[in-house]
N, C-alpha and C. Protein backbone atom coordinates (compact mmCIF):
# COMPACT_ATOMS: atom_id res chain seq x y z
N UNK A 1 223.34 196.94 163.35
CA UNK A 1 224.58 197.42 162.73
C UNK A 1 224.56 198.92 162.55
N UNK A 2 223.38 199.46 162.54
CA UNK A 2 223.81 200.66 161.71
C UNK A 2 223.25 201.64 163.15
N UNK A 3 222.65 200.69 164.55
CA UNK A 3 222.96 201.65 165.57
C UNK A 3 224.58 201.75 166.46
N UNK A 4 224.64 200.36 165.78
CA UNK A 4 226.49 200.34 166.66
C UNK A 4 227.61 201.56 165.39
N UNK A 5 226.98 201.19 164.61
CA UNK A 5 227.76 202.61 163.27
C UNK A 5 227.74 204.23 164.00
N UNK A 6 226.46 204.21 164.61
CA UNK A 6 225.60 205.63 164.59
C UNK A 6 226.47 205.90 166.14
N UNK A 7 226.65 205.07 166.59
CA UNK A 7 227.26 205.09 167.93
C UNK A 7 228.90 205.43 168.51
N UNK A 8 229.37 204.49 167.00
CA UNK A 8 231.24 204.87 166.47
C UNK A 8 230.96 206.54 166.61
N UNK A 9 230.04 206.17 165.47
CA UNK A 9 230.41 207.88 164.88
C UNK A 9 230.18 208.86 166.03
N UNK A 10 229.33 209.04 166.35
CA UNK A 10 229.02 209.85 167.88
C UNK A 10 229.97 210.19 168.82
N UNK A 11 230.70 208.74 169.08
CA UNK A 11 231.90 209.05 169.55
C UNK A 11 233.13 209.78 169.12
N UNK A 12 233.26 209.64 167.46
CA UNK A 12 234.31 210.05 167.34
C UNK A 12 234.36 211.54 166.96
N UNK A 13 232.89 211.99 167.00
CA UNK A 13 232.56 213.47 166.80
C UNK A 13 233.02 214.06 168.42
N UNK A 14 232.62 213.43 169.28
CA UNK A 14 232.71 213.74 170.76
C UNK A 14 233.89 214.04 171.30
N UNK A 15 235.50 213.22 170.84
CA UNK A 15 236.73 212.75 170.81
C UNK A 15 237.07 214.14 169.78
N UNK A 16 236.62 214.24 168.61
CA UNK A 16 236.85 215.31 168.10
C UNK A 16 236.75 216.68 168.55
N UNK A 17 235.47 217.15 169.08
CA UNK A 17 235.18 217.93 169.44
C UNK A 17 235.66 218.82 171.23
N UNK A 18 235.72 217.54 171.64
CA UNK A 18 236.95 217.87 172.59
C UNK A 18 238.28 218.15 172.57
N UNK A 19 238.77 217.93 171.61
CA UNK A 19 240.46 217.40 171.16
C UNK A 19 240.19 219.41 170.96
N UNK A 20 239.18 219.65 170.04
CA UNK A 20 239.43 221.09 169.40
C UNK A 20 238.94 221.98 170.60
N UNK A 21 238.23 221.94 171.42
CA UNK A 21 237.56 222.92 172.69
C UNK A 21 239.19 223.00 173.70
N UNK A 22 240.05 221.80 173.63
CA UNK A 22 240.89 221.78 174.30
C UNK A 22 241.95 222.30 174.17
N UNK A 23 242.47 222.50 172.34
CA UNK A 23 243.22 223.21 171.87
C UNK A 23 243.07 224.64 172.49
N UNK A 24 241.90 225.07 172.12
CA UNK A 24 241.14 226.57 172.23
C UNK A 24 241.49 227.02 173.13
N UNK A 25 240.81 226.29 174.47
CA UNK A 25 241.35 227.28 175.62
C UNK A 25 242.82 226.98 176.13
N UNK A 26 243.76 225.89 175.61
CA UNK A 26 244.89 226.49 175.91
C UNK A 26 245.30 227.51 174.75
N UNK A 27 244.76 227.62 173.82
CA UNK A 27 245.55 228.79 173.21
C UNK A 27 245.31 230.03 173.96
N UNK A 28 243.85 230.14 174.36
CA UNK A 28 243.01 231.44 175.33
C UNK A 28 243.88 231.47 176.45
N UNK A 29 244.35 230.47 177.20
CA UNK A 29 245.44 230.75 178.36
C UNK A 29 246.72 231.13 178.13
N UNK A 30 247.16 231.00 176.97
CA UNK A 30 248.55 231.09 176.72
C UNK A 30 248.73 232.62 176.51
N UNK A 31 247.42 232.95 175.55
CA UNK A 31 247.62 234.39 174.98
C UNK A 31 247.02 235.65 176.83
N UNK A 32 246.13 234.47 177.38
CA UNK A 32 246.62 235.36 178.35
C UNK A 32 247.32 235.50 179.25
N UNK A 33 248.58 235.14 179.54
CA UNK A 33 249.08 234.83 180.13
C UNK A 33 250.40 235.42 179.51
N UNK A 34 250.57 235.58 178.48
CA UNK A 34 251.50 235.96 177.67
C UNK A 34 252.86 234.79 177.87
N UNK A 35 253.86 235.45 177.38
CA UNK A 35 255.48 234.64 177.36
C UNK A 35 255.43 233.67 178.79
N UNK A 36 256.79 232.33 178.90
CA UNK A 36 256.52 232.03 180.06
C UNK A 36 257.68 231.81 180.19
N UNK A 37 258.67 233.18 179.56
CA UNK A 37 260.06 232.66 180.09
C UNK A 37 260.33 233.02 181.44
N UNK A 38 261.68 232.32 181.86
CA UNK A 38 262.05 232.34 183.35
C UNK A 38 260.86 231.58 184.70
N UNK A 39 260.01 231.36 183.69
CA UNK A 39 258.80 230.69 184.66
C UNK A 39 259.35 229.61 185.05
N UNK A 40 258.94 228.74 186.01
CA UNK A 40 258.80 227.29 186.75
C UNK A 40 257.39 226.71 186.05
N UNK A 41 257.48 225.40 185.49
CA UNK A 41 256.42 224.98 184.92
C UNK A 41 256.26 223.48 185.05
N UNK A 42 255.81 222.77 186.42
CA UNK A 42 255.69 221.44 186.67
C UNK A 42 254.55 221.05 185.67
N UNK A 43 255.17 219.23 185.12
CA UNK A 43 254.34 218.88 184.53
C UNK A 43 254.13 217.24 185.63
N UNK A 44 253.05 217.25 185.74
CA UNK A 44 252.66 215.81 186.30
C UNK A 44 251.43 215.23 186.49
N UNK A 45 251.42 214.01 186.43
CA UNK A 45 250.28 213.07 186.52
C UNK A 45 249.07 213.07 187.66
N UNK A 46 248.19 213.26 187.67
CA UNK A 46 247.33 213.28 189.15
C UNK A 46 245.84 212.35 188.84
N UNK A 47 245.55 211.80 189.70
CA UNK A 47 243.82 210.92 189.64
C UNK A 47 242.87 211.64 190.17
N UNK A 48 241.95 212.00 189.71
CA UNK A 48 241.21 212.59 190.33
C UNK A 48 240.84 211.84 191.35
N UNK A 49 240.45 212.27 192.25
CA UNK A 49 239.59 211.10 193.27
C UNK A 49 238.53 211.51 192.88
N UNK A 50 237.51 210.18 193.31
CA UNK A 50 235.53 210.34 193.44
C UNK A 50 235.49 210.51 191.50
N UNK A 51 236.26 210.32 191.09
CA UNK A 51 236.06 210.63 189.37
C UNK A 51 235.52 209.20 188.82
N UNK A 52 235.28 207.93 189.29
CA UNK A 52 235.20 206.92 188.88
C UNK A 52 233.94 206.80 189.18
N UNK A 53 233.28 205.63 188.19
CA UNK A 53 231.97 204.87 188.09
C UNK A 53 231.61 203.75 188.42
N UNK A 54 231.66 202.87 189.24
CA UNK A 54 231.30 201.54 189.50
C UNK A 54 230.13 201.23 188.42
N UNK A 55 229.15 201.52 188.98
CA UNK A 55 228.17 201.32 187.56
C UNK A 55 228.31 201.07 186.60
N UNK A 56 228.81 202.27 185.99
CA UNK A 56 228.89 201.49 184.19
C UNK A 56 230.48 201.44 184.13
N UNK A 57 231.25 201.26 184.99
CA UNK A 57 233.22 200.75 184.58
C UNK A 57 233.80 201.34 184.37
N UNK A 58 233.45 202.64 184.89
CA UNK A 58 234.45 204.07 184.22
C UNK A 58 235.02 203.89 185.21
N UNK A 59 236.74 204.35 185.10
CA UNK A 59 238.14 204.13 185.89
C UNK A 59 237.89 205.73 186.43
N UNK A 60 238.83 205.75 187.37
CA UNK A 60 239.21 207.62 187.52
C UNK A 60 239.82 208.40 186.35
N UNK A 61 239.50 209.31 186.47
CA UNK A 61 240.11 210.24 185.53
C UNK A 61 241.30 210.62 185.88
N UNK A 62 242.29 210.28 185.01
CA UNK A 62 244.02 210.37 185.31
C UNK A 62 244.28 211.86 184.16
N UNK A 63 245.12 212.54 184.86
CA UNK A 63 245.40 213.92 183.87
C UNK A 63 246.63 213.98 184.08
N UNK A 64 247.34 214.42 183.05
CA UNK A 64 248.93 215.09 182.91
C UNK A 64 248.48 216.74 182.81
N UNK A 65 248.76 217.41 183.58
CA UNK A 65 249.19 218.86 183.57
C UNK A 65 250.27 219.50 184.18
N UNK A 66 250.00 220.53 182.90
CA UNK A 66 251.44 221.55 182.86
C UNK A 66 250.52 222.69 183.68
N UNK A 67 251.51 223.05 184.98
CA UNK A 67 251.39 224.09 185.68
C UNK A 67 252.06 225.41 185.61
N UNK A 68 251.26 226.80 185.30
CA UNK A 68 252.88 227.56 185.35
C UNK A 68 252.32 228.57 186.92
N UNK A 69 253.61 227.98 187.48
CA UNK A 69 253.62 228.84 189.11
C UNK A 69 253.16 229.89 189.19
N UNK A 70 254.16 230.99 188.31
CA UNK A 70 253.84 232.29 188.18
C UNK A 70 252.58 232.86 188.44
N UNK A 71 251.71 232.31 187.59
CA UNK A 71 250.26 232.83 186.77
C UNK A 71 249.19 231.63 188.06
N UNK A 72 249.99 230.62 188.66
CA UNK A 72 248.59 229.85 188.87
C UNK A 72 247.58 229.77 188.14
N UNK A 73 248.11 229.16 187.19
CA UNK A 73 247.03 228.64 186.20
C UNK A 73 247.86 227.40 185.62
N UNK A 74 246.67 226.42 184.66
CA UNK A 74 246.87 225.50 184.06
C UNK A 74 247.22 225.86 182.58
N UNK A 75 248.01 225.68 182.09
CA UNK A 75 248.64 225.87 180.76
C UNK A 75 248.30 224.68 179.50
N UNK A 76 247.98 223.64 180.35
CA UNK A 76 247.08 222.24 179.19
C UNK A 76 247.60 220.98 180.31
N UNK A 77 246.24 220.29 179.64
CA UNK A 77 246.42 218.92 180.62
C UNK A 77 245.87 217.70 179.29
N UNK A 78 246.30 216.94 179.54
CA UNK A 78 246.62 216.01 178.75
C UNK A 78 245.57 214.49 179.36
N UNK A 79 244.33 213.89 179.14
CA UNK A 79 243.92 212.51 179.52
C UNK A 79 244.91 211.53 179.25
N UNK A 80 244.82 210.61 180.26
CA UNK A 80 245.53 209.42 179.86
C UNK A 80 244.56 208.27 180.90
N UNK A 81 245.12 207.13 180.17
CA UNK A 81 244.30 205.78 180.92
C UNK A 81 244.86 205.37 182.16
N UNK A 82 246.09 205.49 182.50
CA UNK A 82 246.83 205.05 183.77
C UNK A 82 247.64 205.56 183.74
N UNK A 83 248.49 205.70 184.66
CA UNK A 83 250.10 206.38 185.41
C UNK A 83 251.04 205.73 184.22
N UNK A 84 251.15 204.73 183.72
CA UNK A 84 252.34 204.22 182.92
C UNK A 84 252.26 205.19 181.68
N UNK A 85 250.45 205.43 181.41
CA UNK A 85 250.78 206.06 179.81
C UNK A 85 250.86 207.48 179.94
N UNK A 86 252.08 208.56 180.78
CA UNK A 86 252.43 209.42 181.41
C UNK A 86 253.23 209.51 180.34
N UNK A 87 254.21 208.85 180.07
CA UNK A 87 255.68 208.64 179.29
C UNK A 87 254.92 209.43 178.01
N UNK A 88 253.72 208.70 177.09
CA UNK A 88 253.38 209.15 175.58
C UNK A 88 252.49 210.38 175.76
N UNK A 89 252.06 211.06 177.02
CA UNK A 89 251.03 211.77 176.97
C UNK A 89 252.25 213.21 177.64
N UNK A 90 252.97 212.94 178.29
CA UNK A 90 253.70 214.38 178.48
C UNK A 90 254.53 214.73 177.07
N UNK A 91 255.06 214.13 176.10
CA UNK A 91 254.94 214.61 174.71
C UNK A 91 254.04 215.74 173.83
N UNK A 92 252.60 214.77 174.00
CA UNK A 92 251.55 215.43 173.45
C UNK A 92 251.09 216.90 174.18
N UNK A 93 251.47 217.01 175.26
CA UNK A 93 251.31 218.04 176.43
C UNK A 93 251.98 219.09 176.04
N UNK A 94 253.11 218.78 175.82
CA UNK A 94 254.47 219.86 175.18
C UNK A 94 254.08 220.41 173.88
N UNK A 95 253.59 219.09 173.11
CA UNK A 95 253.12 219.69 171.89
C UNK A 95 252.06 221.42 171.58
N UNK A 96 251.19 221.19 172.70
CA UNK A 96 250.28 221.76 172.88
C UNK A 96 250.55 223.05 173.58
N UNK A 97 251.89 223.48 174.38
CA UNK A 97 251.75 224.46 174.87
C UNK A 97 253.02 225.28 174.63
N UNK A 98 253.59 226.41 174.45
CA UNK A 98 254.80 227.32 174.23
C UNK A 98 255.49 227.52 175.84
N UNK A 99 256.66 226.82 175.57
CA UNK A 99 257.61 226.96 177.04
C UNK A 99 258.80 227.34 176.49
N UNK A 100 258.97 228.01 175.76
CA UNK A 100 260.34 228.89 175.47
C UNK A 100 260.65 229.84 176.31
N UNK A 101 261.97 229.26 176.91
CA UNK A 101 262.76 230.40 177.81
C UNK A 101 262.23 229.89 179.29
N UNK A 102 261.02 228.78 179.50
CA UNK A 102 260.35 228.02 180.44
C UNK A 102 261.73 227.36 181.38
N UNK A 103 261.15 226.79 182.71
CA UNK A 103 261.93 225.28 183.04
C UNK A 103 261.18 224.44 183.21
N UNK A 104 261.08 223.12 182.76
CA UNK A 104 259.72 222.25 183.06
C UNK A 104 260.36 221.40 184.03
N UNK A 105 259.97 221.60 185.31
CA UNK A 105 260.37 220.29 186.13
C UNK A 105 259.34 218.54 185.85
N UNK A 106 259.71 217.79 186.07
CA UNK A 106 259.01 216.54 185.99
C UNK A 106 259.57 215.44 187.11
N UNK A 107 258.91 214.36 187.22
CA UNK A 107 259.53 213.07 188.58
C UNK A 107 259.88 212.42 187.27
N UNK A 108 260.51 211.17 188.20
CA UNK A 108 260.63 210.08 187.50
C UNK A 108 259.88 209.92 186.05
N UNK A 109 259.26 209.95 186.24
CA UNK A 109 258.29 208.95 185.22
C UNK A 109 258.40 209.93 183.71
N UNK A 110 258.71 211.11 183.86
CA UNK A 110 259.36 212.07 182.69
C UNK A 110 260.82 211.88 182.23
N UNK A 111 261.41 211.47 182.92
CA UNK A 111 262.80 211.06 182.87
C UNK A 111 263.15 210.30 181.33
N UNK A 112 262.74 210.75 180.60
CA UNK A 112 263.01 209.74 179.11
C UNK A 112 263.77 210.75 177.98
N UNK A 113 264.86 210.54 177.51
CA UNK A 113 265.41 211.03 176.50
C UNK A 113 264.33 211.73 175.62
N UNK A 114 263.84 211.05 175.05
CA UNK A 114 263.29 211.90 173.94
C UNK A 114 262.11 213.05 174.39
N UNK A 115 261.69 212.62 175.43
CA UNK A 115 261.21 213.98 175.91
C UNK A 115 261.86 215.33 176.61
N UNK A 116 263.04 214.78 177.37
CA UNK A 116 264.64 216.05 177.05
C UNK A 116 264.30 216.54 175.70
N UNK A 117 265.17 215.68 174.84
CA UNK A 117 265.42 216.21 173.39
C UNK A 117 264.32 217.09 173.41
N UNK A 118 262.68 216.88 173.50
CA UNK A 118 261.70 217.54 173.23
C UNK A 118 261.50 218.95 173.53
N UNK A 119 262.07 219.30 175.00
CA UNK A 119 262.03 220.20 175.23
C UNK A 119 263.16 221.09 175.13
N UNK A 120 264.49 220.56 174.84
CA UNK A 120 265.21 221.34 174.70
C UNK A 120 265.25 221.72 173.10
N UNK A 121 263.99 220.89 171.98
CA UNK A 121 264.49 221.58 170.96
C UNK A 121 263.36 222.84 171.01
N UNK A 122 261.73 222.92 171.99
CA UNK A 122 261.39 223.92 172.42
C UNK A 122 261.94 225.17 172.86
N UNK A 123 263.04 224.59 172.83
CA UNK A 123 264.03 226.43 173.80
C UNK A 123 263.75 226.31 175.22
N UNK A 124 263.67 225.18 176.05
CA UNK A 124 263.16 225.74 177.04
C UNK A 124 264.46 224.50 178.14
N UNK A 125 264.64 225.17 179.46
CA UNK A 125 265.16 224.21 180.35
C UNK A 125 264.51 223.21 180.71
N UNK A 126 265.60 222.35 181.66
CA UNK A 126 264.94 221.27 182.70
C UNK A 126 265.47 220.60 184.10
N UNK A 127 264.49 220.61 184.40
CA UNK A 127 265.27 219.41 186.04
C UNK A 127 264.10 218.51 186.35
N UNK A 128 264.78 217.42 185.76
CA UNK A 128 263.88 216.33 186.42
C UNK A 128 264.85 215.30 187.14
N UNK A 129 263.86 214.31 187.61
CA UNK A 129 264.01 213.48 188.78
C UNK A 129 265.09 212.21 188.15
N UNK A 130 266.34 211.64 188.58
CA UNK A 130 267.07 210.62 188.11
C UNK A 130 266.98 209.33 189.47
N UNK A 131 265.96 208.65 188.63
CA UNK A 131 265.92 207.63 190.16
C UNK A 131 266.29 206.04 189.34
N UNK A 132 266.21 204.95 190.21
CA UNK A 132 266.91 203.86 189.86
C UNK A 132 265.99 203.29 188.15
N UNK A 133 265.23 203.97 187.38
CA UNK A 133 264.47 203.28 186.41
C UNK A 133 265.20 203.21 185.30
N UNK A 134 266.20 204.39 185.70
CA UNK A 134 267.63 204.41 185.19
C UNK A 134 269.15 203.80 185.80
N UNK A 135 268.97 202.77 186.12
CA UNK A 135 269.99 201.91 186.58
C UNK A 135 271.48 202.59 186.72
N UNK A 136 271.90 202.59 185.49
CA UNK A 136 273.36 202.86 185.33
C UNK A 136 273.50 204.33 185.54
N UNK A 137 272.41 204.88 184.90
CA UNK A 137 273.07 206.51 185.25
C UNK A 137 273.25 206.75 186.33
N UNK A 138 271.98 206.23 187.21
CA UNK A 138 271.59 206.78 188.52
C UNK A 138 272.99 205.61 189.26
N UNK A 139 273.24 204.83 189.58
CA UNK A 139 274.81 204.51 190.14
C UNK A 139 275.62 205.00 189.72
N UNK A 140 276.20 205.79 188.56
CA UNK A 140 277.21 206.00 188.69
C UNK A 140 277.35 207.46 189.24
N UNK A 141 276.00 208.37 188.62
CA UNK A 141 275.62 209.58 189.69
C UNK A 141 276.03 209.03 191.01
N UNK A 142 275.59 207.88 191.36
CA UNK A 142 275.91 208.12 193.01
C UNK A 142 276.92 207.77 193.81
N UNK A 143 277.13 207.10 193.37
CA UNK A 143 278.92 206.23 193.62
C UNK A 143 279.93 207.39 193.52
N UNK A 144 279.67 208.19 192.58
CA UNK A 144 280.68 209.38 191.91
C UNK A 144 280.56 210.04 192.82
N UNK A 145 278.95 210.68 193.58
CA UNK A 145 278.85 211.80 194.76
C UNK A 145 279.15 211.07 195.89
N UNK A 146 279.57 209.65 196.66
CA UNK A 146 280.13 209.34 197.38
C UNK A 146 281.49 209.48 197.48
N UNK A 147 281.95 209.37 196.60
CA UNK A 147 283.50 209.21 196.40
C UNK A 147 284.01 210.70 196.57
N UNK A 148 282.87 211.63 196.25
CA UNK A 148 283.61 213.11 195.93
C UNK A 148 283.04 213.64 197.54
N UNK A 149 282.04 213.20 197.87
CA UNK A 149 281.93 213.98 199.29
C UNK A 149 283.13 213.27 200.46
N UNK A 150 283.86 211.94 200.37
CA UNK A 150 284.18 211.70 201.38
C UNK A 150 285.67 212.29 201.09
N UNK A 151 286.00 213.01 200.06
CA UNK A 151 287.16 213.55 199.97
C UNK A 151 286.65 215.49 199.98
N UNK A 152 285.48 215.79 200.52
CA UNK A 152 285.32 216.86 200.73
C UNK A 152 285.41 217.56 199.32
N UNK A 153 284.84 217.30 198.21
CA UNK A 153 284.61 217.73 197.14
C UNK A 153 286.02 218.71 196.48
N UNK A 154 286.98 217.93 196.94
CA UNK A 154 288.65 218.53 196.34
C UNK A 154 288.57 218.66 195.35
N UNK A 155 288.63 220.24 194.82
CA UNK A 155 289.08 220.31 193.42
C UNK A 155 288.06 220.51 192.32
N UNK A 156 286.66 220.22 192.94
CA UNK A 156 285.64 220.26 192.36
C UNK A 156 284.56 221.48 192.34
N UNK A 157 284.33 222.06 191.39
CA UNK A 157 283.26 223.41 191.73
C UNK A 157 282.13 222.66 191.62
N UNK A 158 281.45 223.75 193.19
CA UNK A 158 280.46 222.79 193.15
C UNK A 158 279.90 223.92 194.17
N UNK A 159 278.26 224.35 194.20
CA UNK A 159 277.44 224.62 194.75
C UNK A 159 277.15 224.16 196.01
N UNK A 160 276.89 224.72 197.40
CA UNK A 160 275.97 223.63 198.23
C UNK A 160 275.00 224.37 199.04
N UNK A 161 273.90 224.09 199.54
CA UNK A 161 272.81 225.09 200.35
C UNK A 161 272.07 224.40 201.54
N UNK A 162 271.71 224.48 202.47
CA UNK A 162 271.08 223.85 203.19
C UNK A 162 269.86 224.67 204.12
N UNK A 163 268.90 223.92 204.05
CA UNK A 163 267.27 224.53 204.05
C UNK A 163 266.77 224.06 205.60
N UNK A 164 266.69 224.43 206.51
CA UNK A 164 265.74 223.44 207.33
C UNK A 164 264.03 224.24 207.49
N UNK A 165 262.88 223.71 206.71
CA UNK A 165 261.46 223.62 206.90
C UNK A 165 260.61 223.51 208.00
N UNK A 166 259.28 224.07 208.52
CA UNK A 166 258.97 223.41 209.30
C UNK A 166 257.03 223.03 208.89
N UNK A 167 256.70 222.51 208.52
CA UNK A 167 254.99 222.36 208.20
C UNK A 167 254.68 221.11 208.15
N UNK A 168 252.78 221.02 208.38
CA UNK A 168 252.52 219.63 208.80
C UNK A 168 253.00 218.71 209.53
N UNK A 169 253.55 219.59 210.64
CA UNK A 169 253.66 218.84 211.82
C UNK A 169 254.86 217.85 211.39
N UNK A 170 255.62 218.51 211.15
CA UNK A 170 256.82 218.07 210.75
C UNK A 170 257.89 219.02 210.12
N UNK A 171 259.51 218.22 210.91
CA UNK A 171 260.55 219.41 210.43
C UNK A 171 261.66 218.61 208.92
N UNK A 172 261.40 219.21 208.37
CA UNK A 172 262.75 218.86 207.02
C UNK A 172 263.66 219.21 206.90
N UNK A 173 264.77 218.92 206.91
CA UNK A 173 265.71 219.84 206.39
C UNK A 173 266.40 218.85 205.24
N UNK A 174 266.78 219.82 203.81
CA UNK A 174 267.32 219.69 202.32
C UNK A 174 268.71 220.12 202.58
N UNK A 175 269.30 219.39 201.82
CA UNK A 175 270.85 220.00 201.99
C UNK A 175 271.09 219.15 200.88
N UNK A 176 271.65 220.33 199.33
CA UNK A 176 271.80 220.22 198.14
C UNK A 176 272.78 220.76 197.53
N UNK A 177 273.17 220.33 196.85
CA UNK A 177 274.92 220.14 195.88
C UNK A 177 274.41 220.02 194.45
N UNK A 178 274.81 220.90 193.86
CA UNK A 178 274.84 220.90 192.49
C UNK A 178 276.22 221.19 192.23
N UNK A 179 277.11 220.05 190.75
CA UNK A 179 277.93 220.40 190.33
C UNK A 179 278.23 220.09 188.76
N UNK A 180 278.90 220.49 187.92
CA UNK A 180 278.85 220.74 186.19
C UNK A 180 278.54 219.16 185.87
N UNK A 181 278.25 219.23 184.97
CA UNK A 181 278.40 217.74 184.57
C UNK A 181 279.70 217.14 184.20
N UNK A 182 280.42 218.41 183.52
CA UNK A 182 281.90 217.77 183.46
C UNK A 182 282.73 217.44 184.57
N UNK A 183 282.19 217.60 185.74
CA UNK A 183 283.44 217.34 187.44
C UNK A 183 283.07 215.74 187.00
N UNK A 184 282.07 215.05 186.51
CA UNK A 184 282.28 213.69 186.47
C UNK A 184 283.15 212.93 185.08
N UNK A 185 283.52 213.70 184.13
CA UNK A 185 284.54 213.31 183.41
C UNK A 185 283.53 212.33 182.17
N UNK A 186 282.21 212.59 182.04
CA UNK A 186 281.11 211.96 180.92
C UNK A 186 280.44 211.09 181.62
N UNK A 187 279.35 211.03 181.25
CA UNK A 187 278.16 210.30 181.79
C UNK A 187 277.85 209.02 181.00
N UNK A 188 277.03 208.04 181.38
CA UNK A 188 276.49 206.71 180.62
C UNK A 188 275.29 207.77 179.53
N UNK A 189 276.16 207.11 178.49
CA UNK A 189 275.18 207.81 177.37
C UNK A 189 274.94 209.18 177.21
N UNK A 190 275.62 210.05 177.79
CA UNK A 190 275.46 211.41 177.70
C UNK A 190 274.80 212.08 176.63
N UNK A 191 275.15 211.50 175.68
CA UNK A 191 274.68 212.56 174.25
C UNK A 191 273.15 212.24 174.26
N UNK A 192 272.50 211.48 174.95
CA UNK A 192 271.26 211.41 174.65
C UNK A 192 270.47 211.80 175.22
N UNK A 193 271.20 213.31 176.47
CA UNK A 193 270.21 213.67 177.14
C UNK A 193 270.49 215.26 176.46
N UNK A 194 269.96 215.78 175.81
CA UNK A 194 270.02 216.42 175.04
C UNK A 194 270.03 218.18 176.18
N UNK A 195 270.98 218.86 175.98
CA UNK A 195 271.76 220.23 176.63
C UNK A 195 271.82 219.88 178.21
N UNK A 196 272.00 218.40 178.55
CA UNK A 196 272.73 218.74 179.64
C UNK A 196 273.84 219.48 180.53
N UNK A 197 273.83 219.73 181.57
CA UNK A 197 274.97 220.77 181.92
C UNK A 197 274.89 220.29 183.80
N UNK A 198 273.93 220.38 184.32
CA UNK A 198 274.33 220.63 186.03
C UNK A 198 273.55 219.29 186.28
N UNK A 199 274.07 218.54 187.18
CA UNK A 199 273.76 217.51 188.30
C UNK A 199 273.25 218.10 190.00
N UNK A 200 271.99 217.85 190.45
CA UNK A 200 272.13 218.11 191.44
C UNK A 200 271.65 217.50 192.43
N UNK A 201 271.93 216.90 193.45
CA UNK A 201 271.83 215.82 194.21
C UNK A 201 271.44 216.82 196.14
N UNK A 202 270.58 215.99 196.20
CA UNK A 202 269.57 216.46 197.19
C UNK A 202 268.71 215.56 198.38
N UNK A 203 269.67 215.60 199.21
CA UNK A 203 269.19 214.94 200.99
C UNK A 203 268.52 215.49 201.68
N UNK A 204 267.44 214.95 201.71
CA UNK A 204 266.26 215.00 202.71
C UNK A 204 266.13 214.08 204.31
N UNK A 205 266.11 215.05 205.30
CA UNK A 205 266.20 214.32 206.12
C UNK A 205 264.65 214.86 207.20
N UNK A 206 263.12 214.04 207.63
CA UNK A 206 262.25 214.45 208.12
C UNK A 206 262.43 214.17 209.59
């Protein structure tokens, strides 16, 4: 009993002591790095590869990090146990780092109201990914940009750009439309995506 005690505790000095080394040097990156307005600042999930243990059952090491382009550097990364617990750990991520005047892009899997709200009560922008995990928004987003492209976007202000790429042995070309949020006349649930303003919808063709 009192080596499985000696063993809690060990751990939770260890859990501790990391939690605070981790604070530290993102504060040490932040201050050098100074402000990160107008920056681009992806936040996302990655596995390490070769990070796992067969032996004793250790999984890969899964990380949430915030990238800021600018600086090429890491701004804080966040552990988590798997890809699903992305949702509660890009919270804690935000918590941890100053993105005022920032844009945090994110995929899918950031796509959750209250982490909007989160960052927009940070001061900071966003563009993330609207894919089907959102059912209704994401149809009526798209039904709406069908209906408006086959009438040649009448009447509607609206942005459009088109990119053609060429790398890895392969050619892309993007061709993207952004328009207000009001050309759609209110969204499913709107108020809960907290300072929305632009929609922008984006075809990829390899």
């Amino acid at each position: 009993m009192v080596f499985r005690a000696m063993t809690r505790l060990e751990g939770s000095l260890n859990n501790w002591k990391s939690e605070i080394l981790e604070q530290k040097l993102t504060l040490w990156v932040q201050n050098l790095i100074g402000p990160v307005i107008q920056q681009v600042i992806p936040i996302d999930g990655k596995t390490l590869r070769g990070s796992y243990d067969r032996e004793n059952g250790v999984k890969n090491l899964h990380l949430v990090t915030a990238w800021a382009c600018e600086n090429r550097l890491v701004l804080g990364q966040v552990k988590v146990e798997n890809h699903s617990n992305e949702i509660t750990a890009i919270p804690a991520l935000l918590e941890l780092i100053d993105i005022t005047g920032a844009t945090i892009t994110m995929d899918a899997m950031g796509t959750q109201t209250e982490i909007i709200r989160l960052i927009h009560q940070k001061k900071a922008n966003y563009v993330v990914t609207l894919k089907s995990n959102h059912p209704t928004l994401y149809n009526q987003v798209k039904n709406w940009f069908k209906t408006a492209q086959s009438h040649q976007f009448k009447g509607i202000e609206i942005d459009e750009n088109h990119q053609t790429e060429s790398a890895h042995s392969r050619v892309e070309t993007r061709k993207v439309w952004a328009f207000p949020v009001a050309a759609l006349g209110g969204l499913y649930k709107q108020d809960e995506w907290a300072g929305l303003q632009t929609i922008v919808v984006v075809e990829r063709f390899r």
